[in-house]
N, C-alpha and C. Protein backbone atom coordinates (compact mmCIF):
# COMPACT_ATOMS: atom_id res chain seq x y z
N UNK A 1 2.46 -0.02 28.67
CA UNK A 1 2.89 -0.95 29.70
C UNK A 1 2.12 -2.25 29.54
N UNK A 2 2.84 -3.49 29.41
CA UNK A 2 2.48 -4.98 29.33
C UNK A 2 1.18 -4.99 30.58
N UNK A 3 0.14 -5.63 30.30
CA UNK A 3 -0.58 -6.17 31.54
C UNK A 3 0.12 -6.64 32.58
N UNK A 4 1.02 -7.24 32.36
CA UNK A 4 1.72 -7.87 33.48
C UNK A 4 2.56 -7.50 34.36
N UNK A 5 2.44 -6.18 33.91
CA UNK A 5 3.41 -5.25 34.92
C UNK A 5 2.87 -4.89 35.90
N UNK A 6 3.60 -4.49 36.77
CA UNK A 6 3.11 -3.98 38.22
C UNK A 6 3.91 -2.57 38.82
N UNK A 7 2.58 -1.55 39.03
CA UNK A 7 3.00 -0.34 39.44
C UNK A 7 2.94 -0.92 41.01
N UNK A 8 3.85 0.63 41.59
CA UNK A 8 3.77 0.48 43.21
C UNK A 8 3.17 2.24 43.81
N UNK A 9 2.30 1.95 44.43
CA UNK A 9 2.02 3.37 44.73
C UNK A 9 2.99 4.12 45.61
N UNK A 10 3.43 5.27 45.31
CA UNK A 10 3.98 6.06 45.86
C UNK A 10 3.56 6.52 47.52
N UNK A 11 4.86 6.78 48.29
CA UNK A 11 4.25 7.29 49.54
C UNK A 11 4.06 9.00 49.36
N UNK A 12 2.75 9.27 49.52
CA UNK A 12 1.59 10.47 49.12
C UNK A 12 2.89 11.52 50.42
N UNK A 13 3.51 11.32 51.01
CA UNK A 13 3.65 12.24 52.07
C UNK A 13 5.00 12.56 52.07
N UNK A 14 5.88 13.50 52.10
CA UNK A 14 7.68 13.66 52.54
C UNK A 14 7.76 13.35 54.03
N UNK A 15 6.88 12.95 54.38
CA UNK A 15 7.23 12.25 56.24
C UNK A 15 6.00 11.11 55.95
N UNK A 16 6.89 9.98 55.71
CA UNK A 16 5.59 8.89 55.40
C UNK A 16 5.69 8.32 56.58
N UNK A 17 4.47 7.74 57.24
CA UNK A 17 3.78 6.78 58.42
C UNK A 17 4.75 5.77 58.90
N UNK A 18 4.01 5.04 57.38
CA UNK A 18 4.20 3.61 56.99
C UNK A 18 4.78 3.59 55.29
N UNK A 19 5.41 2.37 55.00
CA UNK A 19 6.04 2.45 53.95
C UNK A 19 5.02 1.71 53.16
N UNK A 20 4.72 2.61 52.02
CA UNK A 20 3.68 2.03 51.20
C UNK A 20 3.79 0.45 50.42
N UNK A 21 3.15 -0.36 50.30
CA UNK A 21 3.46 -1.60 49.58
C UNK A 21 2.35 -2.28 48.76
N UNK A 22 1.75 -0.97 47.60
CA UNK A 22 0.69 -1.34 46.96
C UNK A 22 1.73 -1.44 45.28
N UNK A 23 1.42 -3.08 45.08
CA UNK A 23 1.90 -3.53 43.95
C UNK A 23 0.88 -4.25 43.41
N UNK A 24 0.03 -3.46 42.39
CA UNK A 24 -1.11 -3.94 41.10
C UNK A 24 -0.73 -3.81 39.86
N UNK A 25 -1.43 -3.72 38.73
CA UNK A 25 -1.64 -3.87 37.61
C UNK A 25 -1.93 -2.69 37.30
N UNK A 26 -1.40 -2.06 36.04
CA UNK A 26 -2.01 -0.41 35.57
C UNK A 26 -3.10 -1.14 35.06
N UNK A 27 -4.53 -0.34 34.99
CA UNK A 27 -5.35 -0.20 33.92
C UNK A 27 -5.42 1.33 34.54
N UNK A 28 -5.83 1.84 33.29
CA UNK A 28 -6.79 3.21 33.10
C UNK A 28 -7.88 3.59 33.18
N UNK A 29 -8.45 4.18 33.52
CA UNK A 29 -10.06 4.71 33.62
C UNK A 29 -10.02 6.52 33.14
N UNK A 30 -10.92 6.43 32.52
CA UNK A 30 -11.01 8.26 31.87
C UNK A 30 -12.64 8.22 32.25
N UNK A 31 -12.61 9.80 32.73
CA UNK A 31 -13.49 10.37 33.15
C UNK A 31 -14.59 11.16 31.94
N UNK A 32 -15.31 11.73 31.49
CA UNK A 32 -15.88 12.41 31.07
C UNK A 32 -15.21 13.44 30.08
N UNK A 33 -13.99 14.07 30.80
CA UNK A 33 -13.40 14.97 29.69
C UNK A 33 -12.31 13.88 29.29
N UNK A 34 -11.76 12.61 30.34
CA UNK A 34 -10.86 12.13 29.24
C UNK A 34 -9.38 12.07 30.44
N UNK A 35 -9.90 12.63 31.53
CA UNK A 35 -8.67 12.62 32.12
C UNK A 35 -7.96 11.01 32.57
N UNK A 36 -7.07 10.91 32.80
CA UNK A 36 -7.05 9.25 32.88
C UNK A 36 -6.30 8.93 34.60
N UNK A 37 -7.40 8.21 35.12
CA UNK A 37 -7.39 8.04 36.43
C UNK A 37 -6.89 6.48 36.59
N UNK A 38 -5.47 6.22 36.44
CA UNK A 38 -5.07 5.16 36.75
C UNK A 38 -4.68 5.06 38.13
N UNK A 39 -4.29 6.00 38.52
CA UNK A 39 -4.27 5.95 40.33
C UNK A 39 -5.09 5.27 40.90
N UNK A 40 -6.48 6.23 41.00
CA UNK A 40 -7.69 5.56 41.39
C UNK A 40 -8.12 4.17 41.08
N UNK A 41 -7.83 3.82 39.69
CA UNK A 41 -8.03 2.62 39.54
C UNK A 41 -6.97 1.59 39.98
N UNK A 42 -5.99 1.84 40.31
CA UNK A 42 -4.61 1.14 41.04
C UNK A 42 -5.04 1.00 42.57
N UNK A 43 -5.72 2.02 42.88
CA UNK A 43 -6.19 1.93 44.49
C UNK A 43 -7.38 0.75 44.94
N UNK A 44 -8.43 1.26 43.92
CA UNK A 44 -9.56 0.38 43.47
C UNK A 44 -9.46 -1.24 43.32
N UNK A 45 -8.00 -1.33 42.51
CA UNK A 45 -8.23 -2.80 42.42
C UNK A 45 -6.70 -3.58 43.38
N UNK A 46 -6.60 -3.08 44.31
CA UNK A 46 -5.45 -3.73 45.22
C UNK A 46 -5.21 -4.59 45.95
N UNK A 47 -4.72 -5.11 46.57
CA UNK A 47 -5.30 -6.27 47.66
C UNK A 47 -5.49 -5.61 48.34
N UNK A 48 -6.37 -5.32 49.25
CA UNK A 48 -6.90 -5.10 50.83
C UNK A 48 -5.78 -4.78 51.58
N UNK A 49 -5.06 -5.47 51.72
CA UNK A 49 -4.18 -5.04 53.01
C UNK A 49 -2.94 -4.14 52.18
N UNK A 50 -2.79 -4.30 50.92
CA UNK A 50 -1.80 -2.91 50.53
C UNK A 50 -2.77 -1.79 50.06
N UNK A 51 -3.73 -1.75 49.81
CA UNK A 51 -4.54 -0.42 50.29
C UNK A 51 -4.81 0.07 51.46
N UNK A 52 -4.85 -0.80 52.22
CA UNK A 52 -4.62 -0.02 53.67
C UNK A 52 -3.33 0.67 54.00
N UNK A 53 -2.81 -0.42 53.85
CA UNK A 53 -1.34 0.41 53.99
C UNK A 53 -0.95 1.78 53.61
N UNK A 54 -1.49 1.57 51.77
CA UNK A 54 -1.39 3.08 51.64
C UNK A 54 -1.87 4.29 52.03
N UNK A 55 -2.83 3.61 53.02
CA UNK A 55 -4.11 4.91 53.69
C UNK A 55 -3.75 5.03 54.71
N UNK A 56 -2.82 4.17 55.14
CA UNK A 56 -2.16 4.48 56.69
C UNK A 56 -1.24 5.53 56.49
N UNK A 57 -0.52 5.49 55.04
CA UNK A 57 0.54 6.78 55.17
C UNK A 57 -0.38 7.88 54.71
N UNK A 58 -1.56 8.02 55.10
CA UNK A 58 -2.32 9.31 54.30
C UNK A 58 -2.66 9.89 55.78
N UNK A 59 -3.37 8.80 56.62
CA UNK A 59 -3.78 9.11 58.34
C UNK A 59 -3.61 7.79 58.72
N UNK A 60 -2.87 7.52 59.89
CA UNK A 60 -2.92 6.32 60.42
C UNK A 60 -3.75 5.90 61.94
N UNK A 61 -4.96 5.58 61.29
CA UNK A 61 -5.98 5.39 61.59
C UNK A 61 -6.47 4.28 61.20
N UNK A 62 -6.24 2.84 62.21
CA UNK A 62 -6.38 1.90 61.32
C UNK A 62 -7.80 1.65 61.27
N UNK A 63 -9.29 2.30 61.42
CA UNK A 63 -10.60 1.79 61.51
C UNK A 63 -10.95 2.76 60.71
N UNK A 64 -10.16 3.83 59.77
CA UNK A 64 -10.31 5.34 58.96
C UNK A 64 -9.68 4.07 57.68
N UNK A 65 -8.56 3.62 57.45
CA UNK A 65 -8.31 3.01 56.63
C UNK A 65 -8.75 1.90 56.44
N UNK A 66 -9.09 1.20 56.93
CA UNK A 66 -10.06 -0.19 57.15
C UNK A 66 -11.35 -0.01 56.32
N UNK A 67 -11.87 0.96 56.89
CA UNK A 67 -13.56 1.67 56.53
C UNK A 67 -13.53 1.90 54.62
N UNK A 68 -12.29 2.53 54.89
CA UNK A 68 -11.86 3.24 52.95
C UNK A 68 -12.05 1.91 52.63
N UNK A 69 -10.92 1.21 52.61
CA UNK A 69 -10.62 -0.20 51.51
C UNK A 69 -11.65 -0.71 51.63
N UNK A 70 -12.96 -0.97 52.91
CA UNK A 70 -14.12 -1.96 52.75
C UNK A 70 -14.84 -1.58 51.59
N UNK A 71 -14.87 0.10 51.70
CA UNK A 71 -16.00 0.66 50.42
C UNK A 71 -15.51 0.67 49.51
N UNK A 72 -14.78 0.02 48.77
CA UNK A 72 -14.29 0.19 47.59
C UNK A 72 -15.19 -0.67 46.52
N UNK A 73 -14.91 -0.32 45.62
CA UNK A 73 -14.41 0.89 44.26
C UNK A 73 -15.02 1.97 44.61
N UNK A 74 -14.21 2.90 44.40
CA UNK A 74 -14.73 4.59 44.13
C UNK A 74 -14.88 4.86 42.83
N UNK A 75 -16.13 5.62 42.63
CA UNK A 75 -16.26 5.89 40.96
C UNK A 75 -14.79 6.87 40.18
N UNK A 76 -14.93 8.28 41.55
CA UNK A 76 -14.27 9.14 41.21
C UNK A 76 -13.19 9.58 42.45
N UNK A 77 -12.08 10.26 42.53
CA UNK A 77 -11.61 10.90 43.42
C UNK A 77 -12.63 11.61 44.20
N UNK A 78 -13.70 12.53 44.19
CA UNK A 78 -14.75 13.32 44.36
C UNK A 78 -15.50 11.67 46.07
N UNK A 79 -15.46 10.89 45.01
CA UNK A 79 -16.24 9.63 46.10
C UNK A 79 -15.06 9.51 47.01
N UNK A 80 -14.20 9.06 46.54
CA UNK A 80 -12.94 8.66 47.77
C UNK A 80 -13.01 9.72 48.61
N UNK A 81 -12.80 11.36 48.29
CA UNK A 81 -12.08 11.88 49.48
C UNK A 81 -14.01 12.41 50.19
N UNK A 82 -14.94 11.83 49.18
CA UNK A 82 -15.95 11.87 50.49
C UNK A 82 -16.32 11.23 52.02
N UNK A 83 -15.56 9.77 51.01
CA UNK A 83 -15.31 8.67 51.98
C UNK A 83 -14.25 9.02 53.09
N UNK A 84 -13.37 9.64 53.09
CA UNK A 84 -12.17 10.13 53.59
C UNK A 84 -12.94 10.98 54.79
N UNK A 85 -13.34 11.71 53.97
CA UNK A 85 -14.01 13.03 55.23
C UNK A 85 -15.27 12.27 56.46
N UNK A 86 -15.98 11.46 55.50
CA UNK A 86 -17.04 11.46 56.42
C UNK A 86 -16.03 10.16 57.50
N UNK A 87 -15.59 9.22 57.14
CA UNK A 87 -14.31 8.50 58.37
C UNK A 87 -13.96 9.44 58.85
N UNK A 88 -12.87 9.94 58.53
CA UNK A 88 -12.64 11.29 59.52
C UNK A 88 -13.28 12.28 60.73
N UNK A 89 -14.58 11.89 60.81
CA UNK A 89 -15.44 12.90 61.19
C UNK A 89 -15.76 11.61 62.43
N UNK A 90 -15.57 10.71 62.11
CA UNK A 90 -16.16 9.51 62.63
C UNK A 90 -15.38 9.10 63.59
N UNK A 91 -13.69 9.59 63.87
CA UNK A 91 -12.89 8.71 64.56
C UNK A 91 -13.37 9.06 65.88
N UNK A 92 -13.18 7.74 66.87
CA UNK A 92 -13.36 8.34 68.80
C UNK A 92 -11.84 9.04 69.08
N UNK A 93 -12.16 9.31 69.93
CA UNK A 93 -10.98 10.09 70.09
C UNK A 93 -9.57 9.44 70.74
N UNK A 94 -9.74 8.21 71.09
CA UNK A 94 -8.36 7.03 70.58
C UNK A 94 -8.04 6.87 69.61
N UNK A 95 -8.71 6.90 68.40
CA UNK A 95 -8.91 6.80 67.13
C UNK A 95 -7.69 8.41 66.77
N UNK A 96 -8.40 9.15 66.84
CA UNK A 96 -7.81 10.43 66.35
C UNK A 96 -5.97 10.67 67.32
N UNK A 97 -6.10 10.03 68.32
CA UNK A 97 -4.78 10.21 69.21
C UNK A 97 -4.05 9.20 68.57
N UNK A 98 -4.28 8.27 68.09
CA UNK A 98 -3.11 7.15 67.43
C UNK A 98 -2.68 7.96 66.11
N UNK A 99 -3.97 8.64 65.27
CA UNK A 99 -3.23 9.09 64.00
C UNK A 99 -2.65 10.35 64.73
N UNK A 100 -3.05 11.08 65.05
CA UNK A 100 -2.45 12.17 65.69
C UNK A 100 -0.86 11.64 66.41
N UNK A 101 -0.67 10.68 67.07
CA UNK A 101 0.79 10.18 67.56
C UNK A 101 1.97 9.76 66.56
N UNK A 102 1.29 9.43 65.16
CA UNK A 102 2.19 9.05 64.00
C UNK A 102 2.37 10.35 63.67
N UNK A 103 2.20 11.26 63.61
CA UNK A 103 2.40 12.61 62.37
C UNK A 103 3.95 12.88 63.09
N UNK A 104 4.05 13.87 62.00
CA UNK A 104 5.17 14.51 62.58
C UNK A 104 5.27 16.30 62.17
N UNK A 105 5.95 16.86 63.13
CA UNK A 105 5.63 18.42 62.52
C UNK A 105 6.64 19.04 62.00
N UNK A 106 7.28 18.59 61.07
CA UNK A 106 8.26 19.31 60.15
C UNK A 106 7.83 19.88 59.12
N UNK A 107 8.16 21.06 59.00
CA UNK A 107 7.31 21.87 57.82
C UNK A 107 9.06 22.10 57.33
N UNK A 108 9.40 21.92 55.96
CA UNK A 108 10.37 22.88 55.18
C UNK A 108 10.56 23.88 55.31
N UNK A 109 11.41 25.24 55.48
CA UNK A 109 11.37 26.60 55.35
C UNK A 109 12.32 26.38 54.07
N UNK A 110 12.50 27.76 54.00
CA UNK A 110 13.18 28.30 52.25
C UNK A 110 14.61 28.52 52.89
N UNK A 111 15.70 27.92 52.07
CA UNK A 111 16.95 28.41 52.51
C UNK A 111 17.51 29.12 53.02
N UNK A 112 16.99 30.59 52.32
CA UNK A 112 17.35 31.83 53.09
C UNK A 112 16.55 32.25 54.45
N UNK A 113 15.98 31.36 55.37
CA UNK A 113 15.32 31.63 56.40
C UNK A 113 16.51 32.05 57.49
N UNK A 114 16.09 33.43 58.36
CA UNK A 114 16.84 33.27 58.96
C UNK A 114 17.03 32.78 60.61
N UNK A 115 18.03 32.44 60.93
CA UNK A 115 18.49 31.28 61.90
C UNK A 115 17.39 31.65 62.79
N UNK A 116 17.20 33.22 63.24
CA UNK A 116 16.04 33.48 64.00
C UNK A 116 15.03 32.96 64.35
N UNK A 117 14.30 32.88 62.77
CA UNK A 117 13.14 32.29 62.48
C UNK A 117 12.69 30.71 62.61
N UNK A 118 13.98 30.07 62.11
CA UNK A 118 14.27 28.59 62.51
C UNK A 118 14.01 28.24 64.01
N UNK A 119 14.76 28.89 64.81
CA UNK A 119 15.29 28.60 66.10
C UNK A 119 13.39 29.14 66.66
N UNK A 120 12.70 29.97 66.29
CA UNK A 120 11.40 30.15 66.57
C UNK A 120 10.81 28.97 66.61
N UNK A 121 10.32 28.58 65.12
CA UNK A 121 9.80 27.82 64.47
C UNK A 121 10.21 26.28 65.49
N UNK A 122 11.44 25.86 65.56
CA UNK A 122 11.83 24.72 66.96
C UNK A 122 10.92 25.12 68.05
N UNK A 123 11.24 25.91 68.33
CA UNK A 123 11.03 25.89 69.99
C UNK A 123 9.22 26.56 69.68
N UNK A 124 8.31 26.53 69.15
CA UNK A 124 7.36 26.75 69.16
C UNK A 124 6.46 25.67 68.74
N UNK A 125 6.88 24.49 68.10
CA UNK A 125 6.94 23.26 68.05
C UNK A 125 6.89 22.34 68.97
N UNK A 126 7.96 22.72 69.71
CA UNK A 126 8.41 22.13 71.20
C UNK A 126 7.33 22.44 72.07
N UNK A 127 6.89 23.78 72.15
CA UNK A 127 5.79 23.65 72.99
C UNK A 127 5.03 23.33 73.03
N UNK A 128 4.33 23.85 71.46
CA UNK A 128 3.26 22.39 71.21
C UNK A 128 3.13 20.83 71.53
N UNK A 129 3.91 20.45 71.07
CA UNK A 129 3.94 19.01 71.44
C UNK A 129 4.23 18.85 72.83
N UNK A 130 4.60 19.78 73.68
CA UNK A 130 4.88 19.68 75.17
C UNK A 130 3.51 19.62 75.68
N UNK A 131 2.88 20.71 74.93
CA UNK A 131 1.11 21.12 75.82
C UNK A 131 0.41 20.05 75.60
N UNK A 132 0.41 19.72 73.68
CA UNK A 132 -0.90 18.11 73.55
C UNK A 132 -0.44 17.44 73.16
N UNK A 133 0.49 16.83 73.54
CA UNK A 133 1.21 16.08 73.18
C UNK A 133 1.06 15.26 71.93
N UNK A 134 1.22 15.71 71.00
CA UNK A 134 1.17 15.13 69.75
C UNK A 134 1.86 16.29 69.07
N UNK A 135 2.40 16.33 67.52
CA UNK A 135 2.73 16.85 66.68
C UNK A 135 1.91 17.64 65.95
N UNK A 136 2.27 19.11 66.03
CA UNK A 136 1.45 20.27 65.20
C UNK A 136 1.32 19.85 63.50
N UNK A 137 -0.47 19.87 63.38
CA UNK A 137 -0.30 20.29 62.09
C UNK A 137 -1.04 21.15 61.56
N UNK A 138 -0.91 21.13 60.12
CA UNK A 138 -1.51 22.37 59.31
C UNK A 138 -1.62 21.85 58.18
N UNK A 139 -2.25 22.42 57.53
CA UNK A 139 -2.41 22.25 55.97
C UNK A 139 -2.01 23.53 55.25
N UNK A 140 -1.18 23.62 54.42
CA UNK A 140 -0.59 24.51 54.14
C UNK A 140 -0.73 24.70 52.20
N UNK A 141 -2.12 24.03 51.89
CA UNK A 141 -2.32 23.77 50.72
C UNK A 141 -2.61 24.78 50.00
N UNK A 142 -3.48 25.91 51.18
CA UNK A 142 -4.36 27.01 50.16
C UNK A 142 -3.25 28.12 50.07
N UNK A 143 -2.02 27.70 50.82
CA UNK A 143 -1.08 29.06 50.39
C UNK A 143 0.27 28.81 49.67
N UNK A 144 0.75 30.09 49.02
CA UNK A 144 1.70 29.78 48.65
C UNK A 144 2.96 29.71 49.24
N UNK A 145 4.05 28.86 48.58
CA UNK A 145 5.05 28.31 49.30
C UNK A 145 5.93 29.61 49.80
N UNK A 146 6.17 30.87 49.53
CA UNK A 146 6.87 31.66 50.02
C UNK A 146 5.99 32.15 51.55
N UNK A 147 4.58 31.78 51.49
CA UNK A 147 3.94 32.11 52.91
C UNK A 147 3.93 31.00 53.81
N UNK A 148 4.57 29.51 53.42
CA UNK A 148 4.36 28.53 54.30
C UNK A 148 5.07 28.81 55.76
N UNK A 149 6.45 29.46 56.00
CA UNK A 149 6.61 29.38 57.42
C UNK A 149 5.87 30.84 58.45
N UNK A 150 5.27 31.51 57.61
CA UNK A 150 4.73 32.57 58.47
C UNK A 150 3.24 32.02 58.36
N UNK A 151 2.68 31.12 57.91
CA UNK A 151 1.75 30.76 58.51
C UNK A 151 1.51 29.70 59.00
N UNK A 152 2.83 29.12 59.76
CA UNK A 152 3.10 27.97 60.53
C UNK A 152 3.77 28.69 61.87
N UNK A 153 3.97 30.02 61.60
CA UNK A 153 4.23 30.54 63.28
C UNK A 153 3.28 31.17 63.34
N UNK A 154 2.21 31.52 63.08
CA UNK A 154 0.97 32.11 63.35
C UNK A 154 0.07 31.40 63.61
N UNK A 155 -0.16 30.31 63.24
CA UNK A 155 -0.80 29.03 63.40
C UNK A 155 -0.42 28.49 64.94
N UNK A 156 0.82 28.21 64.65
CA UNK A 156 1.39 27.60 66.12
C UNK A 156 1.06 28.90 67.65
N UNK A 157 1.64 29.75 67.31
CA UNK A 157 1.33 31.41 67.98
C UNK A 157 -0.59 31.31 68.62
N UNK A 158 -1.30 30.86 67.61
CA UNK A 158 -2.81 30.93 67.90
C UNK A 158 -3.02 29.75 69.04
N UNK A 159 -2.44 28.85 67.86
CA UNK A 159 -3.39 27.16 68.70
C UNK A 159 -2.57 27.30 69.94
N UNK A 160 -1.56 27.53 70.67
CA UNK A 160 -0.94 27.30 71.44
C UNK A 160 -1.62 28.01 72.90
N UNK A 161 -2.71 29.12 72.62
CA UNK A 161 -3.35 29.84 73.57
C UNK A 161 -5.19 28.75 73.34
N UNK A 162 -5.17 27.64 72.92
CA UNK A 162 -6.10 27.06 72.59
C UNK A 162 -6.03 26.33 74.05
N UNK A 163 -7.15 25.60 74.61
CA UNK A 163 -7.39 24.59 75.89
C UNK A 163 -7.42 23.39 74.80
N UNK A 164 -7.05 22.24 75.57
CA UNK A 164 -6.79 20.70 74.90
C UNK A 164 -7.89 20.50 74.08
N UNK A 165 -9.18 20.56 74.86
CA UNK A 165 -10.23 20.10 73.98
C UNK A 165 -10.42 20.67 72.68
N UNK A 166 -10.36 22.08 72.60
CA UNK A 166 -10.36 23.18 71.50
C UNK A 166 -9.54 22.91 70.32
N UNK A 167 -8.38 22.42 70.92
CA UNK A 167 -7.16 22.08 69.91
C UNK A 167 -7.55 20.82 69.39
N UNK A 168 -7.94 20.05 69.99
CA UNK A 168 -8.25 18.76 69.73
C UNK A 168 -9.31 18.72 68.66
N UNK A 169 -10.23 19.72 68.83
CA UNK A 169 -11.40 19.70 67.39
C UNK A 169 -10.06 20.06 66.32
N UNK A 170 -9.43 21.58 66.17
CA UNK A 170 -8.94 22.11 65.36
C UNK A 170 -7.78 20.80 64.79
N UNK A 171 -7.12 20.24 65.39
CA UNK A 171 -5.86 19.18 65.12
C UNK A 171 -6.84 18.09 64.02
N UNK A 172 -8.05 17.58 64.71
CA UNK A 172 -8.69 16.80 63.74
C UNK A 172 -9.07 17.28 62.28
N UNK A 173 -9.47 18.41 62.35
CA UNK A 173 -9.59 19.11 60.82
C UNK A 173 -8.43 19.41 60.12
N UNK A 174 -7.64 19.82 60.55
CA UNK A 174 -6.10 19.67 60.05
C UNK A 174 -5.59 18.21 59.85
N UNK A 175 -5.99 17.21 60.29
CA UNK A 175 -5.29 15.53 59.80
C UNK A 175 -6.44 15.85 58.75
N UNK A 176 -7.79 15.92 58.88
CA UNK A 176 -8.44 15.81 57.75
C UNK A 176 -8.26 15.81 56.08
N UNK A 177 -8.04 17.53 56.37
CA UNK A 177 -7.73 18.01 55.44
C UNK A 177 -6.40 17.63 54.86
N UNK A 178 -5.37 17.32 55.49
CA UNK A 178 -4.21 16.85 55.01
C UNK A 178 -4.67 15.30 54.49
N UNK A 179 -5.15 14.44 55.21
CA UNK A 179 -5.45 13.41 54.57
C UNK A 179 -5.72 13.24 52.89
N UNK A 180 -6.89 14.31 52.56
CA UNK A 180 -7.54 14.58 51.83
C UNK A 180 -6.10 14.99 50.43
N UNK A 181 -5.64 15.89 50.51
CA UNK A 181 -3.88 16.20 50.33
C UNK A 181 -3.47 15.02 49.91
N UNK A 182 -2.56 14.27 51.09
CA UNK A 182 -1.75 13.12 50.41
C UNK A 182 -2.53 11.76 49.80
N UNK A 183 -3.69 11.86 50.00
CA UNK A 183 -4.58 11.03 48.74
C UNK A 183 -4.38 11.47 47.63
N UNK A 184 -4.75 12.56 47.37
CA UNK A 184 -4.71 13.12 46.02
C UNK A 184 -3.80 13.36 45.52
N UNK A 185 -2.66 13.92 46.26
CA UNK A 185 -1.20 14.33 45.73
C UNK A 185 -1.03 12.41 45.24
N UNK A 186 -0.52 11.86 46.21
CA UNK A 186 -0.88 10.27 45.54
C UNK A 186 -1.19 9.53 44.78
N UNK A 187 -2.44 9.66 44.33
CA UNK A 187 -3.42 9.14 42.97
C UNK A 187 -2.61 10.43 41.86
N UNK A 188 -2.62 11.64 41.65
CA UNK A 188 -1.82 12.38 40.84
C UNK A 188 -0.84 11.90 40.23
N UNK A 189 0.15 11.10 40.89
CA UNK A 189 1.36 10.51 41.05
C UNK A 189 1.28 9.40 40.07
N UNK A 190 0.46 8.64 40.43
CA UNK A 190 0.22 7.08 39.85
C UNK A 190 -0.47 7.89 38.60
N UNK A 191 -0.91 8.58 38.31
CA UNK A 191 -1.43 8.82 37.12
C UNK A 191 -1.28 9.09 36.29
N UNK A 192 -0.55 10.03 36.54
CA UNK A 192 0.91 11.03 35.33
C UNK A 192 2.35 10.13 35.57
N UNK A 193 2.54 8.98 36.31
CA UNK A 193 3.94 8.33 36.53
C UNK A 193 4.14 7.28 34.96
């Protein structure tokens, strides 16, 4: 690719925020064994306000994304999603209710789900967002995709006997960790694209 070209980063999420609008320059960066981290370096060298952007569709948190783009350059992915976590840990809890008010709780099921399970999966949703008012989430990274909707009604089934405050720790570790997710799924993207 000519220097003069310009990649656009991908939106990291299938329910994006905000619509991403990071348009830089490829260069490459290789790590130690060689892997080649042009993502990171696409993130690294952006303008300011389209790196935010793109961190808004990761958590939209604009003093979580603000904080990222100030510290920039990251050496490695390893630095970014440290940076990620320790913001995260950091939001007040207006902070965490604005990103928490953008999400949304659609999880995919597998075709053959049946209507049963669907019509569960709605209306257990519904209550959630009735009780804290915000949108259920989960991270659904450490399992595999044939276990994603039984451990999104078990999930929902638990937190739903949770008191606000309780849920409110657990909901923040779940944006976390998802954050952490559509960064990386993200930079992946730009890298192998």
């Amino acid at each position: 690719m000519a220097a003069s070209e310009e990649r656009t980063l991908p939106s990291p999420s299938p329910y994006p925020i905000a619509p991403p609008a990071l348009a830089i320059p490829k260069q490459a960066q290789t790590d130690a064994t060689g892997t080649m981290h042009a993502g990171l370096d696409h993130f690294n060298t952006a303008p300011a306000d389209d790196a935010r952007a793109f961190l808004l569709d990761c958590c939209a948190s604009e003093r979580w994304a603000r904080r990222l783009v100030e510290h920039r350059p990251y050496p490695d992915l390893d630095a970014l999603l440290a940076a990620a976590d320790e913001a995260s840990y950091d939001l007040t809890p207006a902070e965490l209710h604005e990103a928490l008010a953008a999400e949304q709780d659609e999880y995919p099921a597998p075709g053959d789900t049946p209507q049963s399970a669907l019509t569960a999966l709605r209306a257990a949703h519904a209550a959630y967002e009735a009780k804290f008012g915000h949108a259920f989430l989960l991270s659904l990274d450490a399992f595999h995709d044939d276990e994603h909707l039984d451990q999104v009604l078990a999930s929902l089934r638990t937190r739903l006997a949770h008191d606000p405050d309780e849920e409110r720790t657990v909901a923040a570790e779940q944006l976390r960790r998802l954050a952490r997710e559509r960064i990386t799924d993200a930079l992946y993207v730009l890298t192998y694209a």
